[in-house]
C-alpha atoms as a PDB file:
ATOM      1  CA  UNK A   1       0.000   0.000   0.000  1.00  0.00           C
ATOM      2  CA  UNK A   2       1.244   3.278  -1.097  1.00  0.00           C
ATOM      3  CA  UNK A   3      -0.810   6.329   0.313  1.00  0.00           C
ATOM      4  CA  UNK A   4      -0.256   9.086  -2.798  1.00  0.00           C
ATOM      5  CA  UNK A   5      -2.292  11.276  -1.362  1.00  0.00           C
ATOM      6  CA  UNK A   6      -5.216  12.645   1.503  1.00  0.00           C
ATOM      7  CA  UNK A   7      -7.443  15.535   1.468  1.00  0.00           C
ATOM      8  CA  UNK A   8     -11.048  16.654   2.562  1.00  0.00           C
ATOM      9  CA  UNK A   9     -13.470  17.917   0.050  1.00  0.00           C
ATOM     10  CA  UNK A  10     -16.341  20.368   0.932  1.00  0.00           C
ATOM     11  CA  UNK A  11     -19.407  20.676  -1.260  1.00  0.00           C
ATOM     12  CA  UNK A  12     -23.202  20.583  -1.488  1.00  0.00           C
ATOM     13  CA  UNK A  13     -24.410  17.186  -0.777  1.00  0.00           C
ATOM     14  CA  UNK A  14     -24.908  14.861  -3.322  1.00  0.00           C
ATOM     15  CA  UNK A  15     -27.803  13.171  -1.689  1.00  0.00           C
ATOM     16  CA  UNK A  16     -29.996  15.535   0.776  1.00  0.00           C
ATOM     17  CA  UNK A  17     -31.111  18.771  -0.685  1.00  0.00           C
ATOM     18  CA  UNK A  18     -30.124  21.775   1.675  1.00  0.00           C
ATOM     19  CA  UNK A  19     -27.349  20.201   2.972  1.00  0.00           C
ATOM     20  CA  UNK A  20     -23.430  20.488   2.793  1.00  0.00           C
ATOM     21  CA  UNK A  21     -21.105  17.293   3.017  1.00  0.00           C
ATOM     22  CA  UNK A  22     -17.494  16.953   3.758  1.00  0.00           C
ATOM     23  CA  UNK A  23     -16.028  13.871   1.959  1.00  0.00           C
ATOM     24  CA  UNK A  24     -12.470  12.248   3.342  1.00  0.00           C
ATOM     25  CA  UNK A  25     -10.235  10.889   0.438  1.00  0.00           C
ATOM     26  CA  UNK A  26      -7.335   8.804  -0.043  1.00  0.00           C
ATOM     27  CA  UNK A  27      -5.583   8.292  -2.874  1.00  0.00           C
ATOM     28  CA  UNK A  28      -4.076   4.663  -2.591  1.00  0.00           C
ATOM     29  CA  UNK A  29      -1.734   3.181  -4.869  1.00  0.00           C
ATOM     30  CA  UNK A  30      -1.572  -0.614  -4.831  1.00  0.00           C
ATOM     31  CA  UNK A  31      -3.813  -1.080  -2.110  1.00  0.00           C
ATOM     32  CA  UNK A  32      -3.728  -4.863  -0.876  1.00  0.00           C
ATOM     33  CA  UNK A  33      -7.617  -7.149  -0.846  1.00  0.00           C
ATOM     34  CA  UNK A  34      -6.810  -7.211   2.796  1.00  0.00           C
ATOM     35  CA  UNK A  35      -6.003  -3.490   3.048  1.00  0.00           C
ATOM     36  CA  UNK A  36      -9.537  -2.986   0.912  1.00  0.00           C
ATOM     37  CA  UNK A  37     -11.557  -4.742   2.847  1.00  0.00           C
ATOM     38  CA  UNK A  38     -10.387  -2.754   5.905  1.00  0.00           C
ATOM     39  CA  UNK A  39     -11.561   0.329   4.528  1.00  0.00           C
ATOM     40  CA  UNK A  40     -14.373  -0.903   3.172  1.00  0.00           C
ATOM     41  CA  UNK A  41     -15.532  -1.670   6.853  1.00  0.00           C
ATOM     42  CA  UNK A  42     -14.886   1.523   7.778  1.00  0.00           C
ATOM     43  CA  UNK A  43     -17.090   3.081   5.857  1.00  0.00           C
ATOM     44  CA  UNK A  44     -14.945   4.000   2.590  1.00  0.00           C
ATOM     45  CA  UNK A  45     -16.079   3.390  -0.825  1.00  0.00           C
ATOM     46  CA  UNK A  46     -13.354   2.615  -4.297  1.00  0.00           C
ATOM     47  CA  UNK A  47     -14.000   3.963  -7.351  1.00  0.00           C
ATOM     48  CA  UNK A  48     -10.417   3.753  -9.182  1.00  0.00           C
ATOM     49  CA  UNK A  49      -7.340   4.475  -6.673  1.00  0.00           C
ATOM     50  CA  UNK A  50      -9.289   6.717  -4.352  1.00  0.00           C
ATOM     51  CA  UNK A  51     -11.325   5.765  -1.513  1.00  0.00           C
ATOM     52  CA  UNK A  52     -13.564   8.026   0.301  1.00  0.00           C
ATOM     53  CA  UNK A  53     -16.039   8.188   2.734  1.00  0.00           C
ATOM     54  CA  UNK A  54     -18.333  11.379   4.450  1.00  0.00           C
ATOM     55  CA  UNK A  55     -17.390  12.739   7.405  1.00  0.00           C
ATOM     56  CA  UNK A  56     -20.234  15.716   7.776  1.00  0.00           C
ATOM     57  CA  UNK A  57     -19.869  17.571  10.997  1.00  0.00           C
ATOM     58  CA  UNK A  58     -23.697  17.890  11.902  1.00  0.00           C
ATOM     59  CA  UNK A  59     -24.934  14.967   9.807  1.00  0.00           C
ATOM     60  CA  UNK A  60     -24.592  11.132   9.973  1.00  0.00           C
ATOM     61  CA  UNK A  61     -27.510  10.263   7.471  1.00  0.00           C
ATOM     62  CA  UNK A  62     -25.121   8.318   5.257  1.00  0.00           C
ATOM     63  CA  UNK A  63     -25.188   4.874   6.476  1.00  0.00           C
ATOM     64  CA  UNK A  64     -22.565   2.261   5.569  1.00  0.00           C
ATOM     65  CA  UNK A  65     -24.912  -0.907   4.739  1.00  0.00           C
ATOM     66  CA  UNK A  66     -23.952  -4.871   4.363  1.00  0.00           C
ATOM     67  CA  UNK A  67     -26.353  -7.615   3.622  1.00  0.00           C
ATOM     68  CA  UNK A  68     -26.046 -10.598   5.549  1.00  0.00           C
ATOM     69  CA  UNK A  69     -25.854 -13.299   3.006  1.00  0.00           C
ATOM     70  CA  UNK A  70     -25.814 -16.427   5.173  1.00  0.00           C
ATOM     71  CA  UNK A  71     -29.574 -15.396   6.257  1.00  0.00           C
ATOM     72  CA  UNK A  72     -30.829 -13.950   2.969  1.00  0.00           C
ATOM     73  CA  UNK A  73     -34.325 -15.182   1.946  1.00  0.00           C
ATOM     74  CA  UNK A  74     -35.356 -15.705  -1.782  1.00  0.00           C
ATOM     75  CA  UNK A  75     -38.879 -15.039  -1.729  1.00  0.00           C
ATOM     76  CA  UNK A  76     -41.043 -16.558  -4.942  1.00  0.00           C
ATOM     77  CA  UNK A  77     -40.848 -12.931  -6.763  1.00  0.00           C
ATOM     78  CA  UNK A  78     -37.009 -12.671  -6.579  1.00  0.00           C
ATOM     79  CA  UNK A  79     -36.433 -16.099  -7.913  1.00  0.00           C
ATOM     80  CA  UNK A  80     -38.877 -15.337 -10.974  1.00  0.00           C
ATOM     81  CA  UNK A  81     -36.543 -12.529 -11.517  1.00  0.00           C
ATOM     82  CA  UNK A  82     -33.906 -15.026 -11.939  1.00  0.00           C
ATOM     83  CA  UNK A  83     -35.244 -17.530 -13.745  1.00  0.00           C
ATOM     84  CA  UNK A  84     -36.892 -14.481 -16.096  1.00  0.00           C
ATOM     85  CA  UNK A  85     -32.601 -13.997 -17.089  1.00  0.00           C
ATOM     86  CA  UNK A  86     -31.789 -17.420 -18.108  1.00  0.00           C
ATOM     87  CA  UNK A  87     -32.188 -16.418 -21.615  1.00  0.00           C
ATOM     88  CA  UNK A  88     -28.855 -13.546 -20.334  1.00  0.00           C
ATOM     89  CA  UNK A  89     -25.303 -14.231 -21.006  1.00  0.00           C
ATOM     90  CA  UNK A  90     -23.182 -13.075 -17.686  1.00  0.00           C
ATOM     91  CA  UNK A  91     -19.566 -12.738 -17.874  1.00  0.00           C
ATOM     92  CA  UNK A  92     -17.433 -12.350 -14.753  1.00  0.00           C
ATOM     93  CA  UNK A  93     -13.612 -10.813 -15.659  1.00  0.00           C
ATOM     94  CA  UNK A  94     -11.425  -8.158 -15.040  1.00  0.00           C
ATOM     95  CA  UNK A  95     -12.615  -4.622 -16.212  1.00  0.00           C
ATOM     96  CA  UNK A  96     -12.254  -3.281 -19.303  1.00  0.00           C
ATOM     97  CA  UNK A  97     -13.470  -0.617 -21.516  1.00  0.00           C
ATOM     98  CA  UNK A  98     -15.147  -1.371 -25.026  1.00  0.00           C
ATOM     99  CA  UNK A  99     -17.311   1.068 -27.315  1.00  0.00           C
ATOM    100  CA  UNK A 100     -20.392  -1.200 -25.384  1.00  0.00           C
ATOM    101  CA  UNK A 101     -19.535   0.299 -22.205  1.00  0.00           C
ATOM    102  CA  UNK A 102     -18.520   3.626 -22.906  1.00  0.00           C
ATOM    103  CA  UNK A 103     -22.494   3.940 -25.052  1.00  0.00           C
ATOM    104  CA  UNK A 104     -24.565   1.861 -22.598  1.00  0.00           C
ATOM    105  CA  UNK A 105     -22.875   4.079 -19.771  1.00  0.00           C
ATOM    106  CA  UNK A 106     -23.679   7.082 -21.709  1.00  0.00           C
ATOM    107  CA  UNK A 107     -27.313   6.186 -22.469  1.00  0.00           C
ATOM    108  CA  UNK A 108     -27.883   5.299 -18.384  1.00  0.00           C
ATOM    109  CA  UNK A 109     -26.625   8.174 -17.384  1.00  0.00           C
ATOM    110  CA  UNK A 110     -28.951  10.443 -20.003  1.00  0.00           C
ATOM    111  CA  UNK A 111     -31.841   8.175 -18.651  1.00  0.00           C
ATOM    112  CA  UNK A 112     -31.127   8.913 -15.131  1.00  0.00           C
ATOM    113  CA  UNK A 113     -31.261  12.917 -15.664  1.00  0.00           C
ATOM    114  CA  UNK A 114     -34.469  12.605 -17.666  1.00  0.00           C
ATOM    115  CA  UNK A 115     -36.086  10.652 -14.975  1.00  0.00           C
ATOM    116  CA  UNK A 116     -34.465  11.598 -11.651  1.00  0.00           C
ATOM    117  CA  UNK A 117     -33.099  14.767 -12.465  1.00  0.00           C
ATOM    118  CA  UNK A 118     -29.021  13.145 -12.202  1.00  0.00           C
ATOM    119  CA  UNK A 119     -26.657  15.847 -13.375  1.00  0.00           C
ATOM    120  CA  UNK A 120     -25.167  14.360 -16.656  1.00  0.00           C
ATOM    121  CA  UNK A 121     -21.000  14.626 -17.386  1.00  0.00           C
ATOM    122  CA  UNK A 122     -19.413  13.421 -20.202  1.00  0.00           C
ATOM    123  CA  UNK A 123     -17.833  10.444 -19.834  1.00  0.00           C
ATOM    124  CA  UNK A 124     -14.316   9.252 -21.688  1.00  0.00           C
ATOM    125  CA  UNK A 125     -12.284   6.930 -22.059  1.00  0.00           C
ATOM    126  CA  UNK A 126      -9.595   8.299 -19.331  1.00  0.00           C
ATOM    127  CA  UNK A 127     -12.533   9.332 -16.678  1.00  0.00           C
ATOM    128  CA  UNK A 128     -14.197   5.850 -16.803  1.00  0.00           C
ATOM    129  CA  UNK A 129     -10.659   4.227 -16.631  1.00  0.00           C
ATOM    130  CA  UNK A 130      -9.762   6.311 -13.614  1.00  0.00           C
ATOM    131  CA  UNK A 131     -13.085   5.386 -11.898  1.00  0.00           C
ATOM    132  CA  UNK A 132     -13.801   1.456 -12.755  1.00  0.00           C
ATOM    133  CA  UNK A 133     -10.760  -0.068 -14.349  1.00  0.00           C
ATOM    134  CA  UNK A 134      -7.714   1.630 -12.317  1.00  0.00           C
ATOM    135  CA  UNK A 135      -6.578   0.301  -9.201  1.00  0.00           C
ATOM    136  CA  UNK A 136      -8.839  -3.441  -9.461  1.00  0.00           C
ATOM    137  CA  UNK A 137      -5.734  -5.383  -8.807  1.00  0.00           C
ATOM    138  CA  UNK A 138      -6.678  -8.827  -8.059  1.00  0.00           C
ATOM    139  CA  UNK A 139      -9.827  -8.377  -6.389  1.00  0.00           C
ATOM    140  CA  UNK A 140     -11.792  -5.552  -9.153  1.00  0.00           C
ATOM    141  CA  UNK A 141     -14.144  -7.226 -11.389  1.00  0.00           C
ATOM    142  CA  UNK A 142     -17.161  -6.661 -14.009  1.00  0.00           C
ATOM    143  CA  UNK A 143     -20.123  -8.695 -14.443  1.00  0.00           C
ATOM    144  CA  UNK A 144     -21.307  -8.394 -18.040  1.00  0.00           C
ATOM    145  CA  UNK A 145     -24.744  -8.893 -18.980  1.00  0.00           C
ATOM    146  CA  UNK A 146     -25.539  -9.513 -22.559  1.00  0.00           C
ATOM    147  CA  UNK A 147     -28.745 -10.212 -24.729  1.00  0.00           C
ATOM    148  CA  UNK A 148     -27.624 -12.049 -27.480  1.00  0.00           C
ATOM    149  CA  UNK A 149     -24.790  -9.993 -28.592  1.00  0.00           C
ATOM    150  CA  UNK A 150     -25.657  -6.774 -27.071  1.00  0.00           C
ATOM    151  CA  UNK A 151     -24.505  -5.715 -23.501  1.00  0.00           C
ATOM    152  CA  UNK A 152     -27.287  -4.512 -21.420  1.00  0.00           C
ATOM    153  CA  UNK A 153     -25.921  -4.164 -17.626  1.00  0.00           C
ATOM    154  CA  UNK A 154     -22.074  -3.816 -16.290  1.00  0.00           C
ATOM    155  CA  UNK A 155     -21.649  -4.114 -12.610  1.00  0.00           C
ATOM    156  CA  UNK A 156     -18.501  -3.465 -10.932  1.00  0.00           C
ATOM    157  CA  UNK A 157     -17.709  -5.139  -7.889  1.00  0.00           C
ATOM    158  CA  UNK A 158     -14.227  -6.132  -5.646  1.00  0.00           C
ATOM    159  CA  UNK A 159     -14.351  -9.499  -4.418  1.00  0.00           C
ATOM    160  CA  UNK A 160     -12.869  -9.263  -0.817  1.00  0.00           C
ATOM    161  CA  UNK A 161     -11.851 -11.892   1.861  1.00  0.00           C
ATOM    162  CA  UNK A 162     -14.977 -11.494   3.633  1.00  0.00           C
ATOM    163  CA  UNK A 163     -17.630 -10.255   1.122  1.00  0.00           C
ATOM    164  CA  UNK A 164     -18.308  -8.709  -1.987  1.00  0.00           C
ATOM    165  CA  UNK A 165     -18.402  -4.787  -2.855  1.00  0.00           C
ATOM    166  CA  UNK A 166     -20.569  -3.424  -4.730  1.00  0.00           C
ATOM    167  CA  UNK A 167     -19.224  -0.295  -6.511  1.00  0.00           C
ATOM    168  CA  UNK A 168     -21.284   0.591  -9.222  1.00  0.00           C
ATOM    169  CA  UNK A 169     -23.781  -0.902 -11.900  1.00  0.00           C
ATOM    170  CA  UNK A 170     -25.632   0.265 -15.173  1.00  0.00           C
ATOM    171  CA  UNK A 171     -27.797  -0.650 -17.155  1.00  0.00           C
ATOM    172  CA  UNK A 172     -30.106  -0.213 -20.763  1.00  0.00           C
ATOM    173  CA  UNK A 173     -33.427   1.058 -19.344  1.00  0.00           C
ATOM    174  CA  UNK A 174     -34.739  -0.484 -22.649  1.00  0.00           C
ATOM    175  CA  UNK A 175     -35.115  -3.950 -20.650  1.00  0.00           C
ATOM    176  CA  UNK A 176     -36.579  -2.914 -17.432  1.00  0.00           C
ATOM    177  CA  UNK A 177     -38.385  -6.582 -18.279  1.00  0.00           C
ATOM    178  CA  UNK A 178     -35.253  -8.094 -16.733  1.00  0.00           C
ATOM    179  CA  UNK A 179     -35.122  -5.548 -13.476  1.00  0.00           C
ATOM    180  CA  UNK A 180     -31.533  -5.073 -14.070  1.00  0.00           C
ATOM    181  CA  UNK A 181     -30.770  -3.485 -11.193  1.00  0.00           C
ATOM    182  CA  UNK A 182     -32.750  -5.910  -8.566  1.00  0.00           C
ATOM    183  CA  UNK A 183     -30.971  -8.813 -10.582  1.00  0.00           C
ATOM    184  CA  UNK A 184     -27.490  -7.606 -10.398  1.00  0.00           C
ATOM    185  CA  UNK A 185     -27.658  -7.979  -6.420  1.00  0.00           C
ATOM    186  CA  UNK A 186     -29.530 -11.446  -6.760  1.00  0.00           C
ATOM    187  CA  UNK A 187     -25.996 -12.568  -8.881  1.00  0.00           C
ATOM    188  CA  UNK A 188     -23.519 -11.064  -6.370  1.00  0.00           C
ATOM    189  CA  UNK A 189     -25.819 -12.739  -3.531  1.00  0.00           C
ATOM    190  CA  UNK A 190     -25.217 -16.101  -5.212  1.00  0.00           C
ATOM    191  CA  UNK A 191     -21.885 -15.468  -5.557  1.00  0.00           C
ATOM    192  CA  UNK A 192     -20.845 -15.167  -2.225  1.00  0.00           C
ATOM    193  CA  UNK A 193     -23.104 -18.054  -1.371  1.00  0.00           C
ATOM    194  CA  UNK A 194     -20.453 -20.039  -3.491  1.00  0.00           C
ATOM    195  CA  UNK A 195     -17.354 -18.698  -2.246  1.00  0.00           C
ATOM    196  CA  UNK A 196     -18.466 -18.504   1.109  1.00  0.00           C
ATOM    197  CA  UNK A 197     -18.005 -15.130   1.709  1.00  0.00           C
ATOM    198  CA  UNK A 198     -20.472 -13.648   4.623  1.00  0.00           C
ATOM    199  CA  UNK A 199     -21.811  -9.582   3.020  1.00  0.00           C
ATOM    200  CA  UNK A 200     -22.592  -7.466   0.366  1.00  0.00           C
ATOM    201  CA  UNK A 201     -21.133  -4.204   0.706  1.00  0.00           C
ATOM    202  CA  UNK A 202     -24.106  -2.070  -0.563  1.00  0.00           C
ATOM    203  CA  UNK A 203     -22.163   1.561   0.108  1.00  0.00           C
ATOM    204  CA  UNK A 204     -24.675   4.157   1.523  1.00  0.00           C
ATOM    205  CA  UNK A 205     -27.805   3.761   2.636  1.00  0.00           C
ATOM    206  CA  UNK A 206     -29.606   7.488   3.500  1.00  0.00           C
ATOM    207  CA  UNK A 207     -33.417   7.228   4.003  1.00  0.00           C
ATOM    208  CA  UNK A 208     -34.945  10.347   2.527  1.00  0.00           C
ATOM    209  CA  UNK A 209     -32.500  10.066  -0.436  1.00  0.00           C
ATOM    210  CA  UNK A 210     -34.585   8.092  -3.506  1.00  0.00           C
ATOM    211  CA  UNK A 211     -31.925   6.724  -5.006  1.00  0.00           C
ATOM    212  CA  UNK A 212     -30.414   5.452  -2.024  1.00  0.00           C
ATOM    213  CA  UNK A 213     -33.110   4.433   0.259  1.00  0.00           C
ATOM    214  CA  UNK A 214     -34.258   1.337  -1.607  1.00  0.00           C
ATOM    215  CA  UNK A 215     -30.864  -0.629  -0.430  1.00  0.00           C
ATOM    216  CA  UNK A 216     -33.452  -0.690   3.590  1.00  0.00           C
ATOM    217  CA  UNK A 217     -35.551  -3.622   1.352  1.00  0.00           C
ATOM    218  CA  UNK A 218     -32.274  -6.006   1.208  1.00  0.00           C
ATOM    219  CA  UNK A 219     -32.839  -7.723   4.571  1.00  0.00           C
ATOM    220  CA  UNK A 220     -31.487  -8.540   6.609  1.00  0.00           C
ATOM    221  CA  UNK A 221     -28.632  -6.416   6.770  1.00  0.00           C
ATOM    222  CA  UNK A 222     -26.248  -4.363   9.156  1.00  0.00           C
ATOM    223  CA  UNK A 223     -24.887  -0.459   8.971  1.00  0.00           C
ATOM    224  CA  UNK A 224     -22.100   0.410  10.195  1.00  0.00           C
ATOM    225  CA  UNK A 225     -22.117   3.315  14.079  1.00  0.00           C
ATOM    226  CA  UNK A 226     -20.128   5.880  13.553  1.00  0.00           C
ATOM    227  CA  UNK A 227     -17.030   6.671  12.155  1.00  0.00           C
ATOM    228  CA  UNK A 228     -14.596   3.967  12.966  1.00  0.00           C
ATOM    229  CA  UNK A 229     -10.792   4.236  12.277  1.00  0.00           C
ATOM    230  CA  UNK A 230      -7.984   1.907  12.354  1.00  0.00           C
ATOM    231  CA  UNK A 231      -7.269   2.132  15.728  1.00  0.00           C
ATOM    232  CA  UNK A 232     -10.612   2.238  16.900  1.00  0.00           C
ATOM    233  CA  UNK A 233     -13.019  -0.634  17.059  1.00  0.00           C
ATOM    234  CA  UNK A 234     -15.364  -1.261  14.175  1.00  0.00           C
ATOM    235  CA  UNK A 235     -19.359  -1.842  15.095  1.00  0.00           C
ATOM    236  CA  UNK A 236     -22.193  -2.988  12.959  1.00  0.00           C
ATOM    237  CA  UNK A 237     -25.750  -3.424  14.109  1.00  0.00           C
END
C-alpha cells in the first residue's frame, strides 16, 4: 500500500437537498484485498485508486450498509426474476473498456437525468478508466450482462476476503423486463453463497434520499455506528 495522497473535500451534498457534506479521500496506490476490505468496513467506498467516505460535521444520514448473506431469503418474486434472465449471457472478468460500455454508460446516465433529475457529465475513455478499471488489482471485477450480442448491464464489484463490494452498476433502461438493477444484487448474492463469503457491501444507505433508500428492502442487513478508524473498534448493528 502506497498512500499518494489525503485531502477533505467540501461541497453541497450529493444526496440531501439543503445540505453540505465533507467527503475524506485517499488516494491509494496498490492497495492490498486485505487493506480494501479494511476500509471498506470503515465506511470508505473505491471507485479507481481513491477511496472516500463522508465525514459531515452535523450529519450522519449516510449509512454504511452490508447484507447478511448467510440469512438472505429468496422469496417466490425474486427467484422469478432469476429464472426471467436465463435467456442472459453473464460474464465475470477483469474490467475493461469497449465502445459497449462507454455507449450503454452514456445512455444510463442520459436516462437517469431525464427521470431523476441526475446531473449528466461526459464520460471518456480516461474518466471511466480512472473510476472502474484503475486500481482493481486482483480483487476488481465486471459482471457483463448480454442479450444475445448486445450488452445490457455492467456491474462493478471487488471481491474481498470477507464479502463482496458493490461499486457501481448500469444498465439499458430499454429492458426494465429483466429488473436489471434488482438482478445484479440477486448474482452477487449467489456469488458469495459459493465462495463462502459472509456480506454485500451495498455503500450508503440514506433514508430520505430516492436513489439510495431502496438498499433498507435487502434484509437482513447491518450499517455500520459511527465513524470507525484503524485504531478504533469497528461496530455494525
Amino acid at each position: 500500500m502506497n498512500l499518494l495522497k489525503e485531502f477533505l473535500h467540501h461541497d453541497t451534498c450529493s444526496y440531501l437537498d439543503s445540505h453540505n457534506q465533507t467527503l475524506h479521500y485517499k488516494v491509494i496506490d496498490n492497495c492490498s484485498k486485505e487493506c480494501n476490505h479494511s476500509l471498506i468496513e470503515m465506511g470508505y467506498r473505491r471507485f479507481g485508486k481513491m477511496y472516500f467516505r463522508p465525514i459531515c460535521g452535523d450529519c450522519d444520514e449516510c449509512k454504511s450498509i452490508k447484507i447478511d448473506v448467510k440469512n438472505f431469503q429468496w422469496s417466490k418474486s425474486k427467484r422469478r426474476i432469476l429464472r426471467r434472465a436465463e435467456d442472459l449471457k453473464i460474464i465475470i472478468q477483469q474490467p475493461t473498456i469497449t465502445k459497449q460500455h462507454l455507449e450503454l454508460f452514456k445512455k444510463y446516465h442520459l436516462f437517469k437525468k431525464e427521470k431523476n433529475g441526475w446531473e449528466y457529465h461526459e464520460t471518456n475513455v480516461q474518466s471511466y478508466f480512472n473510476s472502474f478499471v484503475d486500481g482493481a488489482y486482483d480483487y476488481g471485477y465486471e459482471i457483463l450482462y448480454f442479450k444475445e450480442e448486445q450488452l445490457i448491464g455492467v456491474d462493478l464489484i471487488d471481491i474481498l476476503p470477507n464479502g463482496i463490494s458493490s461499486i457501481y452498476f448500469y444498465y439499458d433502461p430499454e429492458f426494465s423486463w429483466y429488473n436489471l438493477g434488482k438482478l445484479s444484487l440477486y448474482y452477487q448474492i449467489i456469488m458469495a453463497k459459493e465462495r463462502g463469503l459472509e456480506w454485500i457491501y451495498l455503500g450508503y444507505y440514506v433514508k430520505d434520499c430516492p436513489s439510495l433508500a431502496y438498499k433498507a428492502d435487502y434484509k437482513p442487513f447491518l450499517t455500520l455506528q459511527g465513524r470507525p478508524n484503524k485504531f478504533s473498534e469497528v461496530h455494525w448493528k
